[in-house]
Protein backbone atom coordinates (compact mmCIF):
# COMPACT_ATOMS: atom_id res chain seq x y z
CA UNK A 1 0.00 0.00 0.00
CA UNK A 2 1.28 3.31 -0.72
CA UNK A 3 1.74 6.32 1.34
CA UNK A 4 0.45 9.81 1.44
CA UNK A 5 3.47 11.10 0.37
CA UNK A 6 4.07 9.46 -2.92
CA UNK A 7 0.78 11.03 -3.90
CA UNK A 8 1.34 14.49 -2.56
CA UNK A 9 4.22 16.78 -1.14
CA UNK A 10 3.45 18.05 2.85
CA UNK A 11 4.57 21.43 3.44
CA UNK A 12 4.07 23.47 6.50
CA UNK A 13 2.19 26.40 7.13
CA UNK A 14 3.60 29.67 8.44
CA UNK A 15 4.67 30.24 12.16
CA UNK A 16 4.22 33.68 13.01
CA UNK A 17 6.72 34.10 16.26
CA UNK A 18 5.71 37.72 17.09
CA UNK A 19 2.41 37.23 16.57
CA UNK A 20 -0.17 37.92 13.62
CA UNK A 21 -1.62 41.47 13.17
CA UNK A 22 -4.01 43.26 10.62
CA UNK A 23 -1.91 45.04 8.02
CA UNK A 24 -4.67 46.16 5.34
CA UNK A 25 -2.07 46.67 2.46
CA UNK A 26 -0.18 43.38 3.54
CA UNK A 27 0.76 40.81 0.70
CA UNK A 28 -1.47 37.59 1.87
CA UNK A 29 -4.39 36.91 3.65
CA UNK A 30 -3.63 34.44 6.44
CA UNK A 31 -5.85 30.73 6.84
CA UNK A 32 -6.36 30.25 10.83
CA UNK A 33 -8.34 27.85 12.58
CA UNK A 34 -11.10 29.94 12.58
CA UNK A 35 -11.18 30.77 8.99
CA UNK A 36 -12.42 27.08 8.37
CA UNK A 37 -15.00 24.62 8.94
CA UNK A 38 -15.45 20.31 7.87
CA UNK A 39 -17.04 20.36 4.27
CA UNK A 40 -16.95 24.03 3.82
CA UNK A 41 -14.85 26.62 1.92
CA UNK A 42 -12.55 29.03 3.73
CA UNK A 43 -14.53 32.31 4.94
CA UNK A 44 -12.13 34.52 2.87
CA UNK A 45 -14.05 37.46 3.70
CA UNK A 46 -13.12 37.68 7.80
CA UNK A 47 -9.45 36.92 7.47
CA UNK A 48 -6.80 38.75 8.78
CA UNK A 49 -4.24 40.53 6.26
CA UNK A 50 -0.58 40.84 6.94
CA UNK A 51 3.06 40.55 5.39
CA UNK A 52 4.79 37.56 4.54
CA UNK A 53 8.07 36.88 3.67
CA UNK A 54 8.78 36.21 -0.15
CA UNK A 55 9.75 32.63 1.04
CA UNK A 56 6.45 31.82 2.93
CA UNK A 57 4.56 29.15 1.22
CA UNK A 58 1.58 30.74 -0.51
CA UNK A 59 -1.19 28.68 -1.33
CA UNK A 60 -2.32 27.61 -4.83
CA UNK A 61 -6.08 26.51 -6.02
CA UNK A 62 -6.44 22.37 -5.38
CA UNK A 63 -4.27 22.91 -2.56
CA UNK A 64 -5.67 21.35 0.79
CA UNK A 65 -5.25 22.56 4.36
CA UNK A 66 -4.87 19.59 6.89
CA UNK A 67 -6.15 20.78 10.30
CA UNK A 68 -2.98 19.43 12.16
CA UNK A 69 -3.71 20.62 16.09
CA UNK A 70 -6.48 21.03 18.59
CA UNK A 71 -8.00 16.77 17.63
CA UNK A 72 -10.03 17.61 14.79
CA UNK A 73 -8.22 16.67 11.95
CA UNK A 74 -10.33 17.64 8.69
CA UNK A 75 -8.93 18.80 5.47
CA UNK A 76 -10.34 21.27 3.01
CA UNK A 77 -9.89 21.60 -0.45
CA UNK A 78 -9.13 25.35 -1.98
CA UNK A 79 -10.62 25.33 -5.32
CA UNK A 80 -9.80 28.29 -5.64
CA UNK A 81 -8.30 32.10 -3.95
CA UNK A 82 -9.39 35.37 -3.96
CA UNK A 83 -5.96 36.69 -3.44
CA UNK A 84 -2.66 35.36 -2.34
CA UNK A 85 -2.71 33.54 0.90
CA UNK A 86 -1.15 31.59 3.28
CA UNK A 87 -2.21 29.16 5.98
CA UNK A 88 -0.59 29.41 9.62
CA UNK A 89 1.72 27.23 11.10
CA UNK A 90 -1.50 25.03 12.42
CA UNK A 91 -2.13 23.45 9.27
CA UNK A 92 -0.55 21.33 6.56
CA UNK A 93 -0.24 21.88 3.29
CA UNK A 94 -0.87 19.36 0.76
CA UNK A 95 -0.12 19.50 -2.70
CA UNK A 96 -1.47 16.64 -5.13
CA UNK A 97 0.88 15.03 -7.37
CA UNK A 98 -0.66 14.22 -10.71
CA UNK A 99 -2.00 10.64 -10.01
CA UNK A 100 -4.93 11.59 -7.08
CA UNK A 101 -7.44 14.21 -7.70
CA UNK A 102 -7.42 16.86 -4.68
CA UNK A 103 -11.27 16.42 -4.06
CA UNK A 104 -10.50 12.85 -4.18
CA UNK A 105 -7.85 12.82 -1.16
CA UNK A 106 -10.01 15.41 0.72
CA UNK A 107 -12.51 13.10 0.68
CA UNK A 108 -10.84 9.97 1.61
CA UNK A 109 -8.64 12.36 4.45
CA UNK A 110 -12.15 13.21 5.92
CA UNK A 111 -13.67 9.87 6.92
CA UNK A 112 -13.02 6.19 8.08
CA UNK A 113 -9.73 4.78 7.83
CA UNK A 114 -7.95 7.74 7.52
CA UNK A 115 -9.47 9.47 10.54
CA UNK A 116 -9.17 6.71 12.39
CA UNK A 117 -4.89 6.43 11.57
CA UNK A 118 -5.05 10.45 12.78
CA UNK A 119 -6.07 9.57 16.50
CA UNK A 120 -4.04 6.47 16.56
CA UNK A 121 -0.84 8.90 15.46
CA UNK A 122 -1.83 11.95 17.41
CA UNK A 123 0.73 13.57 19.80
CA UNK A 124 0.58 15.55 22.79
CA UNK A 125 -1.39 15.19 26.10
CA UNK A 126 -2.06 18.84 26.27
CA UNK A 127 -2.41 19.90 22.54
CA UNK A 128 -3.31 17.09 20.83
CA UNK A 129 -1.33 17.19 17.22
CA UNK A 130 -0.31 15.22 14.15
CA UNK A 131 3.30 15.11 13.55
CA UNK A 132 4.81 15.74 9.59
CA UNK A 133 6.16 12.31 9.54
CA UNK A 134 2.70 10.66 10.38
CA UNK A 135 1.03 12.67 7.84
CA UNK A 136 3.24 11.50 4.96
CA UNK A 137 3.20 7.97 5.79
CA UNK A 138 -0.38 7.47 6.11
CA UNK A 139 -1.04 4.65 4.01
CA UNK A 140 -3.75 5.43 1.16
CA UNK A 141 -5.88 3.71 -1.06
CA UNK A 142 -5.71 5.22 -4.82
CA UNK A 143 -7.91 4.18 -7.63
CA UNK A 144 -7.89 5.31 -11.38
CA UNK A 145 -8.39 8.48 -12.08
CA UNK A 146 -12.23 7.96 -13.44
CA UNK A 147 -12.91 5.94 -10.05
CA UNK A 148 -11.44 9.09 -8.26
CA UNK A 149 -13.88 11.61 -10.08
CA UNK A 150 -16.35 9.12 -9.24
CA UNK A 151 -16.19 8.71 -5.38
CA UNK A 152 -15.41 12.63 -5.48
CA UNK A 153 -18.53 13.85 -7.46
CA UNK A 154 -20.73 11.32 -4.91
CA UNK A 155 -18.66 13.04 -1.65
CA UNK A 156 -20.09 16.37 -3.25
CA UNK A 157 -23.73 15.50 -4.11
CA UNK A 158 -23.66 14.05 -0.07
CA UNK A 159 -22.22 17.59 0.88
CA UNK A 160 -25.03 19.46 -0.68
CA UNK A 161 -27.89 17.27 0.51
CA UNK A 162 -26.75 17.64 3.87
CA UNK A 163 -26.74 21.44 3.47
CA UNK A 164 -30.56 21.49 2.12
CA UNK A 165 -31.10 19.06 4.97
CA UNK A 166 -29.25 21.29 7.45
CA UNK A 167 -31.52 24.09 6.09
CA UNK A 168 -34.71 22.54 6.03
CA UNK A 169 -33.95 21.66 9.71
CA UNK A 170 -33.58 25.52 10.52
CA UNK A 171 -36.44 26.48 8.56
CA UNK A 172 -38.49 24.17 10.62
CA UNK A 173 -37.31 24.98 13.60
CA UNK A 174 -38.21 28.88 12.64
CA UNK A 175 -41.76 27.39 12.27
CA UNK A 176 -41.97 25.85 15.57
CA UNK A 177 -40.75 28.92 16.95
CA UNK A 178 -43.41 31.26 15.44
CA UNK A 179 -46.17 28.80 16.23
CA UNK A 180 -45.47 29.07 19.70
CA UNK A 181 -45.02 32.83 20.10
CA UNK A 182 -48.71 33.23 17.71
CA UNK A 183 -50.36 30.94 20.03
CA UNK A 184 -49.12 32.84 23.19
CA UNK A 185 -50.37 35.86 21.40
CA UNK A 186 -53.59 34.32 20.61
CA UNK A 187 -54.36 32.89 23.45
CA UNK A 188 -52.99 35.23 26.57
CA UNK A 189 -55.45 34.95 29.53
C-alpha cells in the first residue's frame, strides 16, 4: 500500500513568532483555525491581512489545508483564492501530485480509515497534534483516475444534501418557533 506522500508533497504552514496582526495593504491573507469549517470553503471574507516573507509558502487553487492541532483533523480543499494567501503554522499543506485528484484525497482524508490512523498517530497530552512524519506515511488507497472523479462527485452531491437538509432543519425549527409565540399571542389569559 502506498503512502500519502508518494501522492502528494506536505509542506508546512507559516509560524508567526511575534504574533499575527491586521496590516490592510499586507501581501497575503492568512488561513487560521477559525477561517475554516469540515465540508466548507474558507470564509475569505473575515481573514486577517498581513506581510509575509517572499519565502512563505503561498497557497495555490487544489491545494488542501490539513487541520494538524487542537483533535479535529479535517482537510479542506481550496478550489480556488481570492488573493494570495497563506495558511498558519497550524495546518498542513498538501499538494497533489498528478496521479490523485485533490477532491479525491479530501474526501478519503475526511472519513473512516484515515481518521481513524489520525487519532491512533496523534501527539501531545495537552495539545493534541499530528506530527509531519505521520502525515506522509499514512497509508492510502488510490484508484484510477475515473474511479477518483467518481467517489469525489458522490462526496459532493452528499455535501449538498446535507446542506438542504441542514436548512430545512432551521427552517423548521423557525416554524416551531413562530407557532409558539402566535399561540401565546392568541391565546394570553
Amino acid at each position: 500500500m502506498k503512502k500519502l506522500i508518494d501522492y502528494a508533497a506536505v509542506l508546512t504552514g507559516v509560524a508567526f513568532r511575534v504574533g499575527l496582526t491586521h496590516e490592510p495593504d499586507g501581501n497575503a491573507l492568512v488561513v487560521q483555525m477559525k477561517d475554516v469549517s469540515p465540508g466548507e470553503p474558507p470564509r475569505w471574507g473575515g481573514m486577517l491581512r498581513t506581510t509575509v516573507r517572499e519565502r512563505a509558502t503561498f497557497l495555490a487553487p487544489d491545494d488542501i489545508l490539513l487541520q494538524m492541532r487542537g483533535g479535529k483533523y479535517f482537510a479542506v480543499h481550496l478550489r480556488e483564492l481570492p488573493a494570495p494567501a497563506v495558511a498558519c503554522q497550524h495546518f498542513f499543506i498538501l499538494r497533489c501530485k498528478s496521479e490523485i485528484l485533490p477532491e479525491f484525497l479530501t474526501w478519503q482524508l475526511n472519513f473512516g480509515p484515515c481518521q481513524q490512523y489520525f487519532l491512533q498517530n496523534e501527539a501531545g497530552s495537552v495539545q493534541r497534534s499530528l506530527r509531519r512524519a505521520d502525515v506522509e506515511n499514512l497509508p492510502l488507497v488510490v484508484p484510477p483516475l475515473r474511479e477518483q472523479r467518481l467517489f469525489a462527485d458522490l462526496a459532493e452531491t452528499c455535501r449538498r444534501e446535507n446542506e438542504v437538509l441542514r436548512a430545512r432543519l432551521e427552517l423548521n425549527q423557525q416554524m416551531m418557533d413562530g407557532l409558539a409565540f402566535s399561540l401565546r399571542t392568541q391565546f394570553k389569559g
